[in-house]
C-alpha atoms as a PDB file:
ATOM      1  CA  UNK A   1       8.918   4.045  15.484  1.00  0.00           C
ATOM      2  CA  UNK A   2       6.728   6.706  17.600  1.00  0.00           C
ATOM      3  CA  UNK A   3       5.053   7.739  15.037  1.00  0.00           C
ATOM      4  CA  UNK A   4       3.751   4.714  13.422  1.00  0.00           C
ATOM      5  CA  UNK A   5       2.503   3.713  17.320  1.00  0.00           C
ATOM      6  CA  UNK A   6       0.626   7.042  17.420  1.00  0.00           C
ATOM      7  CA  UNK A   7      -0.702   5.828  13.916  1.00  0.00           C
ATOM      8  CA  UNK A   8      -1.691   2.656  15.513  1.00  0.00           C
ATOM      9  CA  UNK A   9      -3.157   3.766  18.614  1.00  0.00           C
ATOM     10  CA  UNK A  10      -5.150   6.499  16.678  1.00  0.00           C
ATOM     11  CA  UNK A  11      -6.642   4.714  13.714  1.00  0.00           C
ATOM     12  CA  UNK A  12     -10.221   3.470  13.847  1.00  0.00           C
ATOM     13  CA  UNK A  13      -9.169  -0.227  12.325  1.00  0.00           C
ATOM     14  CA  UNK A  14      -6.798  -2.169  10.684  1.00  0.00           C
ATOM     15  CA  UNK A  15      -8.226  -0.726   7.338  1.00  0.00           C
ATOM     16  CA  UNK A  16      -6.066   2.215   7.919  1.00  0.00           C
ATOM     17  CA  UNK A  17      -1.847   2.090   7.696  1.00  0.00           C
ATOM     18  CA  UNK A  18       0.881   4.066   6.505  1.00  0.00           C
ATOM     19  CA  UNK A  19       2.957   3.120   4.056  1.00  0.00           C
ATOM     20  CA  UNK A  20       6.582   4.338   2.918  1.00  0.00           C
ATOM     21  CA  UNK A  21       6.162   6.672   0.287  1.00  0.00           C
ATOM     22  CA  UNK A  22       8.619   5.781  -2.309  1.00  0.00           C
ATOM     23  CA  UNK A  23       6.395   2.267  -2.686  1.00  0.00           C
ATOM     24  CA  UNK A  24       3.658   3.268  -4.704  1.00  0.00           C
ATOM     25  CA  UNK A  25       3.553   3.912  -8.368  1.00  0.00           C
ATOM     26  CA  UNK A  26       0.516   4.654  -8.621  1.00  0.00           C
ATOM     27  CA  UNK A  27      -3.472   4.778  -8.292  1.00  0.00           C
ATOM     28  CA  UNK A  28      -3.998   1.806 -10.513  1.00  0.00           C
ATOM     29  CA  UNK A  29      -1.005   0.079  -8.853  1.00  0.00           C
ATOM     30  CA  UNK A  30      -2.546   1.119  -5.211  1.00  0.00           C
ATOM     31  CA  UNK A  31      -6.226  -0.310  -6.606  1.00  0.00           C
ATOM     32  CA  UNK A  32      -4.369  -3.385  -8.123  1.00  0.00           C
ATOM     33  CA  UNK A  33      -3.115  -4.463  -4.816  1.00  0.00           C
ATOM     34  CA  UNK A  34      -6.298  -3.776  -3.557  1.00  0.00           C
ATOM     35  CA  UNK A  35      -8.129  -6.338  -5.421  1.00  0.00           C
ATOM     36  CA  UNK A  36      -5.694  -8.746  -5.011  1.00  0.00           C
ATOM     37  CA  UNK A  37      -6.090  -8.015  -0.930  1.00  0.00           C
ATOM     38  CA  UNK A  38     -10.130  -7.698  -1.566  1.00  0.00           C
ATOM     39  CA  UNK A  39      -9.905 -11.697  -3.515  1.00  0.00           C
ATOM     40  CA  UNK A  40      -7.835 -12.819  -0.644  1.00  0.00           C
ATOM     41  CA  UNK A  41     -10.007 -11.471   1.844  1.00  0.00           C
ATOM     42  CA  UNK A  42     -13.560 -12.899   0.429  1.00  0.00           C
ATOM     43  CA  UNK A  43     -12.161 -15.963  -0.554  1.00  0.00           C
ATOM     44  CA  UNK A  44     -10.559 -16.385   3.023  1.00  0.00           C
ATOM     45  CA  UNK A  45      -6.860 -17.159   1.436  1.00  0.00           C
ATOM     46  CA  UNK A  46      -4.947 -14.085   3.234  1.00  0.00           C
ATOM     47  CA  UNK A  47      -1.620 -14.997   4.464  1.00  0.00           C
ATOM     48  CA  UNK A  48      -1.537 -12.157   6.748  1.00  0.00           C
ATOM     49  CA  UNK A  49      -4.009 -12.212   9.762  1.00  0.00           C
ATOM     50  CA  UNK A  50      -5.028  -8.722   8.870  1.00  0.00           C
ATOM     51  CA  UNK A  51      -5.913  -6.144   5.763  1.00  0.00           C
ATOM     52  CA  UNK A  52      -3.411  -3.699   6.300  1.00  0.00           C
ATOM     53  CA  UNK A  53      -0.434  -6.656   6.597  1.00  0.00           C
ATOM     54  CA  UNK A  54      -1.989  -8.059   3.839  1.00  0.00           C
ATOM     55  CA  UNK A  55      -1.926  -5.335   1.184  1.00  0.00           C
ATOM     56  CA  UNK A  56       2.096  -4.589   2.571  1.00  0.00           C
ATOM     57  CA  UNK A  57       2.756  -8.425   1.753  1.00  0.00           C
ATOM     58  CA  UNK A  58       0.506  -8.127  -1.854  1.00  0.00           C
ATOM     59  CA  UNK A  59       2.483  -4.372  -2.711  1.00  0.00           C
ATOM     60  CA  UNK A  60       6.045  -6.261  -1.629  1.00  0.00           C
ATOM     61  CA  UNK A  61       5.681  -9.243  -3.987  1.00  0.00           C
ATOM     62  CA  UNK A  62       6.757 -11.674  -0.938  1.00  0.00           C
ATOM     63  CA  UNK A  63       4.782 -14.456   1.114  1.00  0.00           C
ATOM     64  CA  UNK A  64       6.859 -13.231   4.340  1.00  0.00           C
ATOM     65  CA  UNK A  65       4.865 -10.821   6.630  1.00  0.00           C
ATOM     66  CA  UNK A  66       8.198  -9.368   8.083  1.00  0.00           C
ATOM     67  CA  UNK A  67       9.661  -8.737   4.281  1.00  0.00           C
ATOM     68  CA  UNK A  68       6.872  -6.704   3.705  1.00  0.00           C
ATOM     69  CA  UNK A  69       6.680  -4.452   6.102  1.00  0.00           C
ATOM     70  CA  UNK A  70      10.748  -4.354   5.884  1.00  0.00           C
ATOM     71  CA  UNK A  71       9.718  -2.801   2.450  1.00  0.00           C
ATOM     72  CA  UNK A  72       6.943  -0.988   2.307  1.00  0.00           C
ATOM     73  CA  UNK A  73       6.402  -0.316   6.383  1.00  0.00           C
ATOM     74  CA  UNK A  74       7.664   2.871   7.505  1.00  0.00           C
ATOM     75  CA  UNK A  75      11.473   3.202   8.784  1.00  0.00           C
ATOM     76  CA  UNK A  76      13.828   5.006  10.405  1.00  0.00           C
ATOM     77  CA  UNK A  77      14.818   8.397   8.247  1.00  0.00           C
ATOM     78  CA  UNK A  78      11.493   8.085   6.602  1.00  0.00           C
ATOM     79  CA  UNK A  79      10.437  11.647   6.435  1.00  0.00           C
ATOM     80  CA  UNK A  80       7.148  11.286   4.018  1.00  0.00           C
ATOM     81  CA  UNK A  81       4.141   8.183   4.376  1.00  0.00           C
ATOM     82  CA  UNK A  82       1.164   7.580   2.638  1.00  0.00           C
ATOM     83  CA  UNK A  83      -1.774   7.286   4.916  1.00  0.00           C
ATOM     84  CA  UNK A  84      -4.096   4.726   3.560  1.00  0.00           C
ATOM     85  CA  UNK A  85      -7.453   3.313   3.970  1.00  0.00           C
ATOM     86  CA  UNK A  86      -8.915  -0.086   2.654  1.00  0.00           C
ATOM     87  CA  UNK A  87     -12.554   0.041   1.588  1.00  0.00           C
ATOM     88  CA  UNK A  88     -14.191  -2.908   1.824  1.00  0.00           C
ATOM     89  CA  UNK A  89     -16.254  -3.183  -1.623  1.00  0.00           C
ATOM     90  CA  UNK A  90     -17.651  -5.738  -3.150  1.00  0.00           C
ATOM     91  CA  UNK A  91     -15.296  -6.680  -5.818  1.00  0.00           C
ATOM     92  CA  UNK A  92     -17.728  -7.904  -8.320  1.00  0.00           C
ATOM     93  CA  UNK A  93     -16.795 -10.421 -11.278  1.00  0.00           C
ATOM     94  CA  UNK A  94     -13.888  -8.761 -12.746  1.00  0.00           C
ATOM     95  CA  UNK A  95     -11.341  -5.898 -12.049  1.00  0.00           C
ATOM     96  CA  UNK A  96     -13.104  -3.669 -14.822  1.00  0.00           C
ATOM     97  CA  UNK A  97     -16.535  -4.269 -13.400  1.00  0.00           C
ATOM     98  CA  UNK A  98     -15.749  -2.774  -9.924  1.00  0.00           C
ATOM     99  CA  UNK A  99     -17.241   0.354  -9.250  1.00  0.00           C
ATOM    100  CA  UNK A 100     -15.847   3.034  -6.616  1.00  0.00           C
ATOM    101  CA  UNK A 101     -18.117   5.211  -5.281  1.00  0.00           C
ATOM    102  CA  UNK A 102     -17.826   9.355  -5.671  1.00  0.00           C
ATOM    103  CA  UNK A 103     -18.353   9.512  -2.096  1.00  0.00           C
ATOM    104  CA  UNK A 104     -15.946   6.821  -0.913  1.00  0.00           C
ATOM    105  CA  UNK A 105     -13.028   9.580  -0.307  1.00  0.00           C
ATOM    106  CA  UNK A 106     -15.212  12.078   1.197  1.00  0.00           C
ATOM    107  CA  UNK A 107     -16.542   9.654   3.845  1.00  0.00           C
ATOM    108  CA  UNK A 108     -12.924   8.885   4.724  1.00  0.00           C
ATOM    109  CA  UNK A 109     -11.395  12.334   4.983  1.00  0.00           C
ATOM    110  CA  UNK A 110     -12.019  13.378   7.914  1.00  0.00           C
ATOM    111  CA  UNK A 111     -10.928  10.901   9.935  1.00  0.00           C
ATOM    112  CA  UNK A 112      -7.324  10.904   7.306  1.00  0.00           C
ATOM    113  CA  UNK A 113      -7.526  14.545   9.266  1.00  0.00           C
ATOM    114  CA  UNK A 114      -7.931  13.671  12.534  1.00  0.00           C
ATOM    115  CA  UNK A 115      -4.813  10.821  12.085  1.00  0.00           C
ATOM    116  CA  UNK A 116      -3.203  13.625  10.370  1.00  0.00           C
ATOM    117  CA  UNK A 117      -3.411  15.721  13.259  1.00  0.00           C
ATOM    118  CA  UNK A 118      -2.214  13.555  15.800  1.00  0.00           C
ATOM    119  CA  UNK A 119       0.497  12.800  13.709  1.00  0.00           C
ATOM    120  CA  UNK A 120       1.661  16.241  13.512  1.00  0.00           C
ATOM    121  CA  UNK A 121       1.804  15.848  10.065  1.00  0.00           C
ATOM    122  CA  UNK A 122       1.526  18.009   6.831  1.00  0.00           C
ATOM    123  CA  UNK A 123      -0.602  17.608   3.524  1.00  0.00           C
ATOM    124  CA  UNK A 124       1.584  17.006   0.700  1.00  0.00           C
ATOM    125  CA  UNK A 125      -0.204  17.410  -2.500  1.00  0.00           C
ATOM    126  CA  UNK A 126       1.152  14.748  -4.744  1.00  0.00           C
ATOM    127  CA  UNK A 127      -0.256  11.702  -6.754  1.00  0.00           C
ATOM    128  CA  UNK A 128       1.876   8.328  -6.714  1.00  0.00           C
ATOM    129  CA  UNK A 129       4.609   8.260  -9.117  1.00  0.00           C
ATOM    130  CA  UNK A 130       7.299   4.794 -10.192  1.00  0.00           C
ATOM    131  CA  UNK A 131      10.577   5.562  -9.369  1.00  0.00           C
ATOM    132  CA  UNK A 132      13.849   3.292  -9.181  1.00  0.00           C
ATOM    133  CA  UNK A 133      14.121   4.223  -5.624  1.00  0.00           C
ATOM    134  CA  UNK A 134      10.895   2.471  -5.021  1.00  0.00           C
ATOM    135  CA  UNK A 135      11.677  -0.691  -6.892  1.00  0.00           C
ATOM    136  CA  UNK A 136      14.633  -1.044  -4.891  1.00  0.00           C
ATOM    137  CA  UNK A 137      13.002  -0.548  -1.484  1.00  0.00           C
ATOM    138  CA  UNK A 138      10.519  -3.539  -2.260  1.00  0.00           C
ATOM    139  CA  UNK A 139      13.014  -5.752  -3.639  1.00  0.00           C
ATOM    140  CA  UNK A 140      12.401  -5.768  -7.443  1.00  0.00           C
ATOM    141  CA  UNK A 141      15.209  -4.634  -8.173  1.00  0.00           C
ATOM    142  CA  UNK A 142      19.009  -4.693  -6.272  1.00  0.00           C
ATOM    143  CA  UNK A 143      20.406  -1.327  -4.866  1.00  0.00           C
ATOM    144  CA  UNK A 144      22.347   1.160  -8.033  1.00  0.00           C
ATOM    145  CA  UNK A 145      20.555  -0.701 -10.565  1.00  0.00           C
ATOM    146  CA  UNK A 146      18.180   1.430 -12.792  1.00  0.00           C
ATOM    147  CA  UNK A 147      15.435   0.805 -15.566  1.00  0.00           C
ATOM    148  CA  UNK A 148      13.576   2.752 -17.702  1.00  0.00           C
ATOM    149  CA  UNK A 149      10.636   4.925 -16.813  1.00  0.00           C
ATOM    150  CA  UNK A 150       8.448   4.030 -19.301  1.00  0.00           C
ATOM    151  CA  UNK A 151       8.747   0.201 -17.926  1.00  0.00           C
ATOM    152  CA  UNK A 152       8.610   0.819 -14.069  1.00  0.00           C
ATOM    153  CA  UNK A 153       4.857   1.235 -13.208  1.00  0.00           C
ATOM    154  CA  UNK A 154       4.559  -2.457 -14.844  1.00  0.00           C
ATOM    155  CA  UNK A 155       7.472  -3.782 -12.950  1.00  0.00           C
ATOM    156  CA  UNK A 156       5.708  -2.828  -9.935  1.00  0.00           C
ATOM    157  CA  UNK A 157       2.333  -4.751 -10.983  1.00  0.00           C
ATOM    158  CA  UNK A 158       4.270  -7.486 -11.992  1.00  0.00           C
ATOM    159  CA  UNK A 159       6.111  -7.197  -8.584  1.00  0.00           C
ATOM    160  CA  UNK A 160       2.895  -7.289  -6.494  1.00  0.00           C
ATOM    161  CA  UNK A 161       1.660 -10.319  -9.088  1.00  0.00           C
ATOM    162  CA  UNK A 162       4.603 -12.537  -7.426  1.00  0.00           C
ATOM    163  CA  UNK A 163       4.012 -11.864  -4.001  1.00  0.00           C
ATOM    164  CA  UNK A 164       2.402 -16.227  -3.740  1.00  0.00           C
ATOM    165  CA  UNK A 165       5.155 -16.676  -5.700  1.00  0.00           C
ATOM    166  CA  UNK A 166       8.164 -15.537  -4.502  1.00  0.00           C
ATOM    167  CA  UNK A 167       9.457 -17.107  -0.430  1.00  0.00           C
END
């Protein structure tokens, strides 16, 4: 995919990715995963050699780097991404303790810019929402089946939760 090597050859580090857009439910699903990645990555237990394969294998709920970016990596017909950016904070002793900065998204935005612009690429103003389409596209759930909304931003947590689990 051209674009994704323009992505690649542009971004400052393998903290920043894109990600299909249909994957993510949500901010506390996005932050979710990254805890998971950020106790993987302290404790030196990632499966994946680096942070953005990582968080692709976490968000796919599978142990197989090639799954997960078959699922949540960008493909052809794709027409909308997430561009995303790992901070590295400390993670403290529990999910409710961590604290994210004010200033952690204005630090990052321009460069999300600049990868914008070489991307050719326009802002689309929306926050992540759970849809069927997503559970199907990192395997929770088969292709035509359907659940309801109310229950889909946990099936995506729960998805991410079996990622050591599942082969």
């Amino acid at each position: 995919m051209e674009k994704v090597n323009q992505f690649n050859e542009w971004r400052p580090n393998e903290r920043w990715f894109l990600m299909a857009f249909d994957v993510a439910a949500s901010e506390v699903h996005l932050w979710t995963v990254w805890h998971a990645l950020r106790r993987r990555e302290v404790s030196g237990k990632m499966t994946a050699r680096t942070p953005d394969a990582e968080f692709l294998r976490i968000l796919s709920g599978t142990h197989q780097i090639r799954t997960a970016f078959e699922r949540a990596g960008l493909t052809k017909g794709d027409e909308q991404a997430w561009i995303i950016h790992i901070p590295e904070l400390e993670i403290g002793t529990g999910f409710a303790n961590i604290e994210i900065p004010r200033d952690i998204f204005n630090e990052n935005t321009k460069q999300a810019e600049r990868l914008q612009l070489h991307l050719e690429a326009s802002l689309v103003v929306k926050r992540p929402m759970p849809s069927n389409e997503g559970l199907v596209r990192i395997g929770s759930l088969n292709e035509g089946e359907r659940i309801p909304s109310e229950y889909m931003e946990n099936t995506f947590l729960n998805h991410a939760a079996m990622a050591d689990m599942n082969g």
